[in-house]
PDB file of N, CA and C in Angstrom:
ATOM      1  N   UNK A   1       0.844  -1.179   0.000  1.00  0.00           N
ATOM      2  CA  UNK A   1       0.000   0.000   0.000  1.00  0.00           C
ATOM      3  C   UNK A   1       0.893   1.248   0.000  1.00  0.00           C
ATOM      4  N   UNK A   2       0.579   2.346  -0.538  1.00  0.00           N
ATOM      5  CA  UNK A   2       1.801   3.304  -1.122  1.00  0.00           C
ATOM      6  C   UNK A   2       1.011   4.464  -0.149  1.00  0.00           C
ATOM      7  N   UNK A   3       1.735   5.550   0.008  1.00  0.00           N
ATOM      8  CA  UNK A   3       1.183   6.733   0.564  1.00  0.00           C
ATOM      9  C   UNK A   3      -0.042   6.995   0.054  1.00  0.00           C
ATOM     10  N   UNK A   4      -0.702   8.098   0.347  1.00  0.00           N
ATOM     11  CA  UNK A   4      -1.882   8.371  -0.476  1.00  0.00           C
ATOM     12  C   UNK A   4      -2.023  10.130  -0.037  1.00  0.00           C
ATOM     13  N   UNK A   5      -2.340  10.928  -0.865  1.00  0.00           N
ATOM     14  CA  UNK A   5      -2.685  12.698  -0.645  1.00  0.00           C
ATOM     15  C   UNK A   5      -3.918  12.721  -1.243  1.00  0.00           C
ATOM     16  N   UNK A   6      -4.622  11.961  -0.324  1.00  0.00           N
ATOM     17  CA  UNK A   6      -6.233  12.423  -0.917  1.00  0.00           C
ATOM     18  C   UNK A   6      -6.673  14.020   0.340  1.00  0.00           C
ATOM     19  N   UNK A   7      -7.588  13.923  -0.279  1.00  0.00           N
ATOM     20  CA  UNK A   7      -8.830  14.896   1.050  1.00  0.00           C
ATOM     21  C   UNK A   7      -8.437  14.839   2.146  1.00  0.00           C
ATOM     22  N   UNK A   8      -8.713  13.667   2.532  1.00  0.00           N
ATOM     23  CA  UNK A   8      -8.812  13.383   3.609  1.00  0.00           C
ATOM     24  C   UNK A   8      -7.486  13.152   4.549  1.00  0.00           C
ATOM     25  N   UNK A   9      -6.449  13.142   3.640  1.00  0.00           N
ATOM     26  CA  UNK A   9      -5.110  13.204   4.518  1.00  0.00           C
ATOM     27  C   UNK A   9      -4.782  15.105   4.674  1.00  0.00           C
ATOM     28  N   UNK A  10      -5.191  15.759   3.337  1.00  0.00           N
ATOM     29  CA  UNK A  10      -4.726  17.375   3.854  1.00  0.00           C
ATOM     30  C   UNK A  10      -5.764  17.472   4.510  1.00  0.00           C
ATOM     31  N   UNK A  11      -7.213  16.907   5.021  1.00  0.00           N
ATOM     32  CA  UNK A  11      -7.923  17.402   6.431  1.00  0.00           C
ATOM     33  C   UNK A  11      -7.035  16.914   7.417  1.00  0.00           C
ATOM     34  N   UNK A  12      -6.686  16.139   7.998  1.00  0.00           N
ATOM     35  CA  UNK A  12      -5.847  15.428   8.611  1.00  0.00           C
ATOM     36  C   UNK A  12      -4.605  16.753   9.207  1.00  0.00           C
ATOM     37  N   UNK A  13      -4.226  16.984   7.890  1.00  0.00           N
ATOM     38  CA  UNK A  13      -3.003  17.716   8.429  1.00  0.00           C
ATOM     39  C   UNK A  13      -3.427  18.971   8.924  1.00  0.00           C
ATOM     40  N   UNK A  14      -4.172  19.610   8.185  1.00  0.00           N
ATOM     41  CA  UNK A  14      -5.013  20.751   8.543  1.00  0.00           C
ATOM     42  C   UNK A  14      -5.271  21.116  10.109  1.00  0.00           C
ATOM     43  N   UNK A  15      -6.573  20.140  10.445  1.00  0.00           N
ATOM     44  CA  UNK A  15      -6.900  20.051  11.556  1.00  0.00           C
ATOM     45  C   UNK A  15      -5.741  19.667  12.796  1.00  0.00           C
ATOM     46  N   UNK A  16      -4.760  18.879  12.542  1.00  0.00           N
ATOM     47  CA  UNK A  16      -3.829  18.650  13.264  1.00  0.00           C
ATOM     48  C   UNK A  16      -2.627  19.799  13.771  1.00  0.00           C
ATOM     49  N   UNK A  17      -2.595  20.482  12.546  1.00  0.00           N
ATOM     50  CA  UNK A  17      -2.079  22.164  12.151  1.00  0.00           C
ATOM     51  C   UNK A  17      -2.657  23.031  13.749  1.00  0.00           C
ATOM     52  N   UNK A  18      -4.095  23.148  13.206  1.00  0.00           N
ATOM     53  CA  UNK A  18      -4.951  23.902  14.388  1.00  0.00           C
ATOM     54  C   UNK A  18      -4.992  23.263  15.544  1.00  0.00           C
ATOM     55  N   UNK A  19      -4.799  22.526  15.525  1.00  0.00           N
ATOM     56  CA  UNK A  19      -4.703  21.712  17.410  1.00  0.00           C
ATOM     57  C   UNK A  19      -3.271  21.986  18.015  1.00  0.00           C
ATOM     58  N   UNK A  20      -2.116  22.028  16.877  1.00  0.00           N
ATOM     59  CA  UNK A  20      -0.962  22.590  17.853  1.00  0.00           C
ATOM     60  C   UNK A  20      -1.054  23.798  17.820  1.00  0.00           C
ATOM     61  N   UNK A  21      -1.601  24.531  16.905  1.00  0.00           N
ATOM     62  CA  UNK A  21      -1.547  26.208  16.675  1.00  0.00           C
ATOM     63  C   UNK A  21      -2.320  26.413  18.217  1.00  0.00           C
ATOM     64  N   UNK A  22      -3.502  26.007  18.476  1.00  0.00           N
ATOM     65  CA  UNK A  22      -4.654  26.032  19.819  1.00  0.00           C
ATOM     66  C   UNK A  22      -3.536  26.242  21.057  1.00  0.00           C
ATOM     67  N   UNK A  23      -2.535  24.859  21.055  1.00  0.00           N
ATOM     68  CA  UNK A  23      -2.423  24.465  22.108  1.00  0.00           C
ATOM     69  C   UNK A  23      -0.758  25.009  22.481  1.00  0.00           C
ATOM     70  N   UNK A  24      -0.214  25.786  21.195  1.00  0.00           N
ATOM     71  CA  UNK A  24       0.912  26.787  21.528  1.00  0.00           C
ATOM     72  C   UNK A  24       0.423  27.862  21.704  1.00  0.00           C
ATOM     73  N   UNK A  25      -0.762  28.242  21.577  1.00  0.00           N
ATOM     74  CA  UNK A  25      -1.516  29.629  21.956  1.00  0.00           C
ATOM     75  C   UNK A  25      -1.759  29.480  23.704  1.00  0.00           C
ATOM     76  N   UNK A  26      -1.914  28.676  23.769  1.00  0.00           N
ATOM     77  CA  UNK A  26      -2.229  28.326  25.433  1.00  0.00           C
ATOM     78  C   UNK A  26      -0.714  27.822  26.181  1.00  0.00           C
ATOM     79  N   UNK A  27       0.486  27.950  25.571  1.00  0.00           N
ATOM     80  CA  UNK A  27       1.544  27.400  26.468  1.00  0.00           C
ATOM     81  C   UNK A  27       1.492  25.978  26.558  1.00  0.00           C
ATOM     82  N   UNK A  28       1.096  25.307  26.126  1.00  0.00           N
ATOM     83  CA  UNK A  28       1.002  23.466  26.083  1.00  0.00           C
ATOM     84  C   UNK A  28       2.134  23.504  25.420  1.00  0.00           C
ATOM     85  N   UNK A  29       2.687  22.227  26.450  1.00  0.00           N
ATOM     86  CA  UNK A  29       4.167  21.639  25.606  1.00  0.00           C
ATOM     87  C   UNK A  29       4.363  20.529  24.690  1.00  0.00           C
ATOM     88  N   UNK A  30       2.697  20.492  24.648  1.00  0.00           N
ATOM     89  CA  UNK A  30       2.015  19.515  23.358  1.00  0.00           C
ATOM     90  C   UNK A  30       2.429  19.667  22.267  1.00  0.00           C
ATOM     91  N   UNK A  31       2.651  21.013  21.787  1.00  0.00           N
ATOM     92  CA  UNK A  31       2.540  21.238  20.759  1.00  0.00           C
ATOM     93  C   UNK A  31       4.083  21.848  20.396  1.00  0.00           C
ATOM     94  N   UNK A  32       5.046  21.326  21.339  1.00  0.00           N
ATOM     95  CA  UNK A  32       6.097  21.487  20.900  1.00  0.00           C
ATOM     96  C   UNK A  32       6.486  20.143  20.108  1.00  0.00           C
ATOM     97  N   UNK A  33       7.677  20.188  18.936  1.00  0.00           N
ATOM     98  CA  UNK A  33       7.976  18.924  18.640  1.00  0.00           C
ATOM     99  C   UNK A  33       8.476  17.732  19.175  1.00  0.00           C
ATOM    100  N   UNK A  34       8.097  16.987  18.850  1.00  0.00           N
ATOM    101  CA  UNK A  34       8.012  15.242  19.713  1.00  0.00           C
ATOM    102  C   UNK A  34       9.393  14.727  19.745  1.00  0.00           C
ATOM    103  N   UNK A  35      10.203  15.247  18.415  1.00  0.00           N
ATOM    104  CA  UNK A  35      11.481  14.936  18.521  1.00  0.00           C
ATOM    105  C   UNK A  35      12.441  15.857  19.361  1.00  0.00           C
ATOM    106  N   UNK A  36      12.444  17.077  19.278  1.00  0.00           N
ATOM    107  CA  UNK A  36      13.236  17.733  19.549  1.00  0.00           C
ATOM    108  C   UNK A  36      13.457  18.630  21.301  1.00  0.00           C
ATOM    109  N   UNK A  37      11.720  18.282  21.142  1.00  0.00           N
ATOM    110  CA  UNK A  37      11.089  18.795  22.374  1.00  0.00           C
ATOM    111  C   UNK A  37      11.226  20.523  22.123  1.00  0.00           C
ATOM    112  N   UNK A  38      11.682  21.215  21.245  1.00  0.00           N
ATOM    113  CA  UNK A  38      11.560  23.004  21.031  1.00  0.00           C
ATOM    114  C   UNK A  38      10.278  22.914  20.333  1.00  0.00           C
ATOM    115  N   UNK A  39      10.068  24.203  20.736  1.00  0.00           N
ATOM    116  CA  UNK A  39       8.724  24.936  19.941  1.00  0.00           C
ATOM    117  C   UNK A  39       8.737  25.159  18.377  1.00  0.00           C
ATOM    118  N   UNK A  40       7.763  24.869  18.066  1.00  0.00           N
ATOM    119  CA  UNK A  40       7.570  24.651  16.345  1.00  0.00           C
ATOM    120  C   UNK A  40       6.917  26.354  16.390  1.00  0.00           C
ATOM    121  N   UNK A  41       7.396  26.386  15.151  1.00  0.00           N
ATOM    122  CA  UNK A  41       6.523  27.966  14.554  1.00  0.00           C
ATOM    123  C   UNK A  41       5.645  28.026  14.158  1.00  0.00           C
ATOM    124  N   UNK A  42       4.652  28.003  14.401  1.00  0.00           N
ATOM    125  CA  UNK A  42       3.070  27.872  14.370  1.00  0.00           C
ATOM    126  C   UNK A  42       2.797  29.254  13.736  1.00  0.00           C
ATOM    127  N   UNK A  43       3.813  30.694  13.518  1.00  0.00           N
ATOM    128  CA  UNK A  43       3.533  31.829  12.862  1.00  0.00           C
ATOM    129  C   UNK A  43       3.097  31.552  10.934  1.00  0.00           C
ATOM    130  N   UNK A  44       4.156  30.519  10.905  1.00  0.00           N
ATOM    131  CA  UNK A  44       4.024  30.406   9.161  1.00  0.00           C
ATOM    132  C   UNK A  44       3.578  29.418   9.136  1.00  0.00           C
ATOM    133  N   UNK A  45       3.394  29.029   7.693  1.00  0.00           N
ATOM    134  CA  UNK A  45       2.466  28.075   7.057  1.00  0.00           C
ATOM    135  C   UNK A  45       3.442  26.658   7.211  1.00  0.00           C
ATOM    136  N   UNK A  46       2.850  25.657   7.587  1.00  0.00           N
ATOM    137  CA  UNK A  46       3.288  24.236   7.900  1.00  0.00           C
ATOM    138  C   UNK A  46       4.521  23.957   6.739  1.00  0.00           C
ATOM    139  N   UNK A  47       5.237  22.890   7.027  1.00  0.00           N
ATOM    140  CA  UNK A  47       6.337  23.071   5.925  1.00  0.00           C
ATOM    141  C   UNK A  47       7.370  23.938   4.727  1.00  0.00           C
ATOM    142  N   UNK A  48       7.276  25.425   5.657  1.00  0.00           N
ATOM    143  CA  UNK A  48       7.898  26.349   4.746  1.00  0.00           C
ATOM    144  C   UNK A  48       9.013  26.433   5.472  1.00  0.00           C
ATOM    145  N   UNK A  49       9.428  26.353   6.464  1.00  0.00           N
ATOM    146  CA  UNK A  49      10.617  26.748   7.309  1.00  0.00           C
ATOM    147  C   UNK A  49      10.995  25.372   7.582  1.00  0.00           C
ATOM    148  N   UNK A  50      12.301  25.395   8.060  1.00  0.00           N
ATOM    149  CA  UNK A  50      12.826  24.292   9.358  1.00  0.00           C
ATOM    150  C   UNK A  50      12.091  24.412  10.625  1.00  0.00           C
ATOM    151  N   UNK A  51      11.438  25.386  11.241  1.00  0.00           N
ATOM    152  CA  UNK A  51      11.141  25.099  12.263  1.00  0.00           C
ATOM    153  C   UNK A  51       9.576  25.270  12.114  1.00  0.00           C
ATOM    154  N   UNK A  52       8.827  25.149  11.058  1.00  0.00           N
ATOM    155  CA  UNK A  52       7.987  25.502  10.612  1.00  0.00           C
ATOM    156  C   UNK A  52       7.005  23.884  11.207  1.00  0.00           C
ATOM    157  N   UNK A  53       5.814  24.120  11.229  1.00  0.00           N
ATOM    158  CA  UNK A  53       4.956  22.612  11.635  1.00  0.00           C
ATOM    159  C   UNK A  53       5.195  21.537  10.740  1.00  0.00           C
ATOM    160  N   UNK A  54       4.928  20.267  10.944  1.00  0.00           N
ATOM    161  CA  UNK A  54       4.946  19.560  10.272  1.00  0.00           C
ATOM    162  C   UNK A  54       4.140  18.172  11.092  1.00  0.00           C
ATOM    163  N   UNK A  55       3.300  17.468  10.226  1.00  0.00           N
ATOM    164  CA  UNK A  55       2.562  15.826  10.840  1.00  0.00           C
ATOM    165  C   UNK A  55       3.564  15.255  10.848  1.00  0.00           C
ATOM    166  N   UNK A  56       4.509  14.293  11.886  1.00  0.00           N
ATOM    167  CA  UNK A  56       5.161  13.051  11.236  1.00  0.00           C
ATOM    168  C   UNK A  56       4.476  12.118  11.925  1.00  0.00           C
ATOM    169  N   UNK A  57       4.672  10.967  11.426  1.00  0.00           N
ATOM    170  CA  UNK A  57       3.717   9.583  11.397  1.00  0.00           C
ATOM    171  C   UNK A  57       4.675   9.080  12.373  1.00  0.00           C
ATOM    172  N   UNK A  58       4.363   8.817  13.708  1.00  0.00           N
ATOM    173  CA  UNK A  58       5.162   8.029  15.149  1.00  0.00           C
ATOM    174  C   UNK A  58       5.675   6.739  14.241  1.00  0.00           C
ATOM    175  N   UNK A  59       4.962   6.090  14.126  1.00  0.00           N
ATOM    176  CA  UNK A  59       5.118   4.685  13.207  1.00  0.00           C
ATOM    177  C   UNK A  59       4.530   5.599  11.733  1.00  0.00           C
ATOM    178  N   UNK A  60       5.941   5.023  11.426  1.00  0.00           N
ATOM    179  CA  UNK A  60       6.232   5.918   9.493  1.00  0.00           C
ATOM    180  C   UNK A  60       5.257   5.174   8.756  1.00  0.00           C
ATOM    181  N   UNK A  61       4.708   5.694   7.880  1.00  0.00           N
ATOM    182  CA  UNK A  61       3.879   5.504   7.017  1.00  0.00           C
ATOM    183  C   UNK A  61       4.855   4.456   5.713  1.00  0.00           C
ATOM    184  N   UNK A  62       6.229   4.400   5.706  1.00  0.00           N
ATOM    185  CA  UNK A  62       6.879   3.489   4.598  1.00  0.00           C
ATOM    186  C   UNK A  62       6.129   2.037   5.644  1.00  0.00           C
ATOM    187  N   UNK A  63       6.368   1.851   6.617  1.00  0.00           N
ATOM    188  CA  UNK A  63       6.294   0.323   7.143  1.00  0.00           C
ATOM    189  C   UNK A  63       4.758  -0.034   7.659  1.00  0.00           C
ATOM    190  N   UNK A  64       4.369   1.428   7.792  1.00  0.00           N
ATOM    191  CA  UNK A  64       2.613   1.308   8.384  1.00  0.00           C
ATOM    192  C   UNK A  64       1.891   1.547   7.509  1.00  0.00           C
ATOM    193  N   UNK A  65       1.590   1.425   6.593  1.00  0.00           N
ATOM    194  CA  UNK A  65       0.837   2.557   5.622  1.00  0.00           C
ATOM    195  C   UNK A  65      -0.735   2.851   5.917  1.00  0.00           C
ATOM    196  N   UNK A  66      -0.730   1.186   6.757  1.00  0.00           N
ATOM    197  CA  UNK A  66      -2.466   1.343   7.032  1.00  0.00           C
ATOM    198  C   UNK A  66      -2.525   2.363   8.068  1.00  0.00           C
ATOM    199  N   UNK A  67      -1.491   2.867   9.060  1.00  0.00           N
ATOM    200  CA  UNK A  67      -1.655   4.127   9.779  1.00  0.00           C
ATOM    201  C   UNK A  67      -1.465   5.386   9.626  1.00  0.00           C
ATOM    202  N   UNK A  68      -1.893   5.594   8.016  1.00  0.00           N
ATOM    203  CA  UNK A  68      -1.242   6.529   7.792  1.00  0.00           C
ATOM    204  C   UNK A  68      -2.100   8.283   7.938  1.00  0.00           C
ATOM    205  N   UNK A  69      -3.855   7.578   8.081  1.00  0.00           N
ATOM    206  CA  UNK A  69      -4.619   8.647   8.327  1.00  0.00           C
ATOM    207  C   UNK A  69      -5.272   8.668  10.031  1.00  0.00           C
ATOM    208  N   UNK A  70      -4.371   7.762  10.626  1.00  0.00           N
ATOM    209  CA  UNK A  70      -4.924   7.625  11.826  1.00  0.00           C
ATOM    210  C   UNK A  70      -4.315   8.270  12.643  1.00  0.00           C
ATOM    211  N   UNK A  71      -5.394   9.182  13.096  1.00  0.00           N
ATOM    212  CA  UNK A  71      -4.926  10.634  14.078  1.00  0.00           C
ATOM    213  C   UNK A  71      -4.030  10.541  15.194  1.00  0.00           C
ATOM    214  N   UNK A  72      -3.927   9.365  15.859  1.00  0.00           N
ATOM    215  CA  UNK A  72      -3.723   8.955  16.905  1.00  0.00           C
ATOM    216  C   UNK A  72      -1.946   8.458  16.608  1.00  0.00           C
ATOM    217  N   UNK A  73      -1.581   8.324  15.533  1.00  0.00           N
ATOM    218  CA  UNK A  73      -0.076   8.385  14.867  1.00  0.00           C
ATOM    219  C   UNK A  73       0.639   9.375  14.691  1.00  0.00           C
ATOM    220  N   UNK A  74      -0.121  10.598  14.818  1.00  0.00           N
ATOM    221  CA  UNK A  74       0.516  12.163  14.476  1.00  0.00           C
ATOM    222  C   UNK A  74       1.085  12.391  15.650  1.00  0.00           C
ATOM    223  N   UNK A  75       2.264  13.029  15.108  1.00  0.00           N
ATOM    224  CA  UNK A  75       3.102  13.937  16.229  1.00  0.00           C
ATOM    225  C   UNK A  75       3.354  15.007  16.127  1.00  0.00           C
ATOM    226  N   UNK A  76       3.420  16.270  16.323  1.00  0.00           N
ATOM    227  CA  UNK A  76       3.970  17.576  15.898  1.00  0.00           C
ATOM    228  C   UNK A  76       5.489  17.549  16.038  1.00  0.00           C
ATOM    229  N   UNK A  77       5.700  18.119  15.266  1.00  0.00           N
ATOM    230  CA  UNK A  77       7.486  18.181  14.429  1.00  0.00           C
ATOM    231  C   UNK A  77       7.757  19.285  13.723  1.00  0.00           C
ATOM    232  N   UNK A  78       9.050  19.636  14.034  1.00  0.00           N
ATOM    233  CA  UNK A  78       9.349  20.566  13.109  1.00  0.00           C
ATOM    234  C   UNK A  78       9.738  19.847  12.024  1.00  0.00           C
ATOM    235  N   UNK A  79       9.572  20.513  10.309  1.00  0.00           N
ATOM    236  CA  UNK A  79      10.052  19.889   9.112  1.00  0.00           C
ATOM    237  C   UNK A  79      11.205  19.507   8.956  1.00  0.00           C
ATOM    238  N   UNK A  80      12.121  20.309   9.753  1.00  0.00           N
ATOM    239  CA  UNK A  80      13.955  19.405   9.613  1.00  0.00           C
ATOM    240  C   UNK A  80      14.130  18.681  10.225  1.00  0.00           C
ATOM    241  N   UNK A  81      12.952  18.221  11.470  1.00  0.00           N
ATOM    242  CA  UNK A  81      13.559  17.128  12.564  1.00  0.00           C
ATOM    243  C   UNK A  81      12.943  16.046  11.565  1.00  0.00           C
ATOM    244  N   UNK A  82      11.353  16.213  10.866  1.00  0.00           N
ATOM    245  CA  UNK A  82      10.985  15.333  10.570  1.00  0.00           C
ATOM    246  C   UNK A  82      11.492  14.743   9.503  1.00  0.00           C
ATOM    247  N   UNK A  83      12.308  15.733   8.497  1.00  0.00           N
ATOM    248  CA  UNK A  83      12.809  15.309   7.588  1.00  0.00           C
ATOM    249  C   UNK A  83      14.171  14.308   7.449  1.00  0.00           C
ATOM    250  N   UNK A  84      14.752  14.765   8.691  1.00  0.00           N
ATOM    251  CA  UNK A  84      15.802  14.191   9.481  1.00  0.00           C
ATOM    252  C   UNK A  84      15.601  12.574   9.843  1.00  0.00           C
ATOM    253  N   UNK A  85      14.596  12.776  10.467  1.00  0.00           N
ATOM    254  CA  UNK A  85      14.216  11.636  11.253  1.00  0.00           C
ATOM    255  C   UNK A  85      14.353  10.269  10.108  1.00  0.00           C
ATOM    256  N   UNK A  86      13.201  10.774   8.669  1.00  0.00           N
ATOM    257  CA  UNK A  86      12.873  10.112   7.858  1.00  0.00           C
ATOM    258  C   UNK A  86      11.870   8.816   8.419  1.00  0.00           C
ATOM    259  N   UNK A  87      11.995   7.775   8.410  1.00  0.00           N
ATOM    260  CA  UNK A  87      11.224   6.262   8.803  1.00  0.00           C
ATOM    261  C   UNK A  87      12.317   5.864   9.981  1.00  0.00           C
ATOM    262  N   UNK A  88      13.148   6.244  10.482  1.00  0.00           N
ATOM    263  CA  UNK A  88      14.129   5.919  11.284  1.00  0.00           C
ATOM    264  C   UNK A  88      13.236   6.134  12.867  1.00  0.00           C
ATOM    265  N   UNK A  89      13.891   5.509  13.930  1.00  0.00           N
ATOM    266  CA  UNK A  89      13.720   5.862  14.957  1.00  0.00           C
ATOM    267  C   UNK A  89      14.263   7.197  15.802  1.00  0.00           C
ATOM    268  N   UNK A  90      13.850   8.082  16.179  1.00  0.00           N
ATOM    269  CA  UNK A  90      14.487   9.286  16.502  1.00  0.00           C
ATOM    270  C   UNK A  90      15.428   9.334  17.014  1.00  0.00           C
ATOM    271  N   UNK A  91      16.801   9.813  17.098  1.00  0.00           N
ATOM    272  CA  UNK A  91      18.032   9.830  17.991  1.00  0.00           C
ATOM    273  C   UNK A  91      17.444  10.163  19.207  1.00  0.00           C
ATOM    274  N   UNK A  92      17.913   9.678  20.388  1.00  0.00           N
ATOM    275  CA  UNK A  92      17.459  10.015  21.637  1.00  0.00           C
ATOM    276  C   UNK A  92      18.236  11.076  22.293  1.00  0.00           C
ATOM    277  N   UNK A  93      17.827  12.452  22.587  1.00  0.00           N
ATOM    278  CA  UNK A  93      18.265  13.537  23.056  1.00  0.00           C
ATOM    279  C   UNK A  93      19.169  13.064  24.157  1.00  0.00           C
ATOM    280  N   UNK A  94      19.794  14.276  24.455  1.00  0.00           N
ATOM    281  CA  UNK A  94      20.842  14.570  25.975  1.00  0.00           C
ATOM    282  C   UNK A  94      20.266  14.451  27.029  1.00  0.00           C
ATOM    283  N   UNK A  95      18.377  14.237  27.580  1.00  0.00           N
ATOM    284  CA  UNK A  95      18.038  14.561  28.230  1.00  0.00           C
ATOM    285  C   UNK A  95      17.352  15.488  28.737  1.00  0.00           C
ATOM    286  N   UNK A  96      16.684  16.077  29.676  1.00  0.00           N
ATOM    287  CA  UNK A  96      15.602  16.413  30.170  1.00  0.00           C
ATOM    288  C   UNK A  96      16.481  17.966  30.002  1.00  0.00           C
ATOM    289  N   UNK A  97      16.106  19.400  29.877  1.00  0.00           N
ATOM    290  CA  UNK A  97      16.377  20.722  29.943  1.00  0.00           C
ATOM    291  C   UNK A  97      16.451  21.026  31.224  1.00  0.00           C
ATOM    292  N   UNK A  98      17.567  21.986  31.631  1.00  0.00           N
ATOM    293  CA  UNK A  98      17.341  22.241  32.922  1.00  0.00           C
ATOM    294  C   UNK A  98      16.936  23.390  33.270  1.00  0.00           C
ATOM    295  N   UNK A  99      15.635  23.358  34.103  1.00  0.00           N
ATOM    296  CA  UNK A  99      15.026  24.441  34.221  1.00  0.00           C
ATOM    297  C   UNK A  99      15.838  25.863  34.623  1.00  0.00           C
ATOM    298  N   UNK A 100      15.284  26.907  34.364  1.00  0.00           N
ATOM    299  CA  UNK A 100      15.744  28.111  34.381  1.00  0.00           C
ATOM    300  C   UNK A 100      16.147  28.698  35.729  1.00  0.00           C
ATOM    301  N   UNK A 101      15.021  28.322  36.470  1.00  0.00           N
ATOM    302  CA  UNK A 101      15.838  28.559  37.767  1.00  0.00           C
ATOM    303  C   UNK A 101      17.317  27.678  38.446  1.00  0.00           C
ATOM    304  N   UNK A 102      17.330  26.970  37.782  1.00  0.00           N
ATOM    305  CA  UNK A 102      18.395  25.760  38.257  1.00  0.00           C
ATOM    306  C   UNK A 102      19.459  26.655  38.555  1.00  0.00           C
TER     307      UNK A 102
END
């Protein structure tokens, strides 16, 4: 089964768009990226920047394909982490940030 860009995947992204846009409007660290854990730019349009939004598929759409419109697979990402990432498993960060007061 091959990717697919019907309707129903740019609703998908769309709506997924507005749920991190929502939930970086409110300070949720939801809606920072899954890989990187920094804040995505929710100012410009999804995939124009590196740090710009982007859907990536938790389980990649090359090995899942049947998960590929299922909401519950989306992660928010920036486009260079996700592009980075590719179908790979994410490099695992340095660890937790240390808070500001530290």
């Amino acid at each position: 089964m091959a990717r697919t860009n019907t309707a129903a995947d740019h609703r998908l992204r769309e709506e997924f768009f507005a749920e991190g846009k929502r939930l970086d409007a409110q300070g949720d660290p939801a809606a920072n990226c899954w890989i990187c854990s920094q804040r995505v730019d929710y100012q410009v349009a999804p995939n124009t920047t590196p740090d710009s939004h982007n859907l990536d598929h938790f389980k990649p759409v090359r090995n899942y394909p049947e998960l590929q419109g299922d909401p519950s697979n989306a992660r928010h990402s920036h486009a260079a982490c996700n592009k980075s990432r590719g179908a790979k498993a994410p490099s695992p960060g340095l660890g937790e940030a240390v808070p500001d007061w530290w």
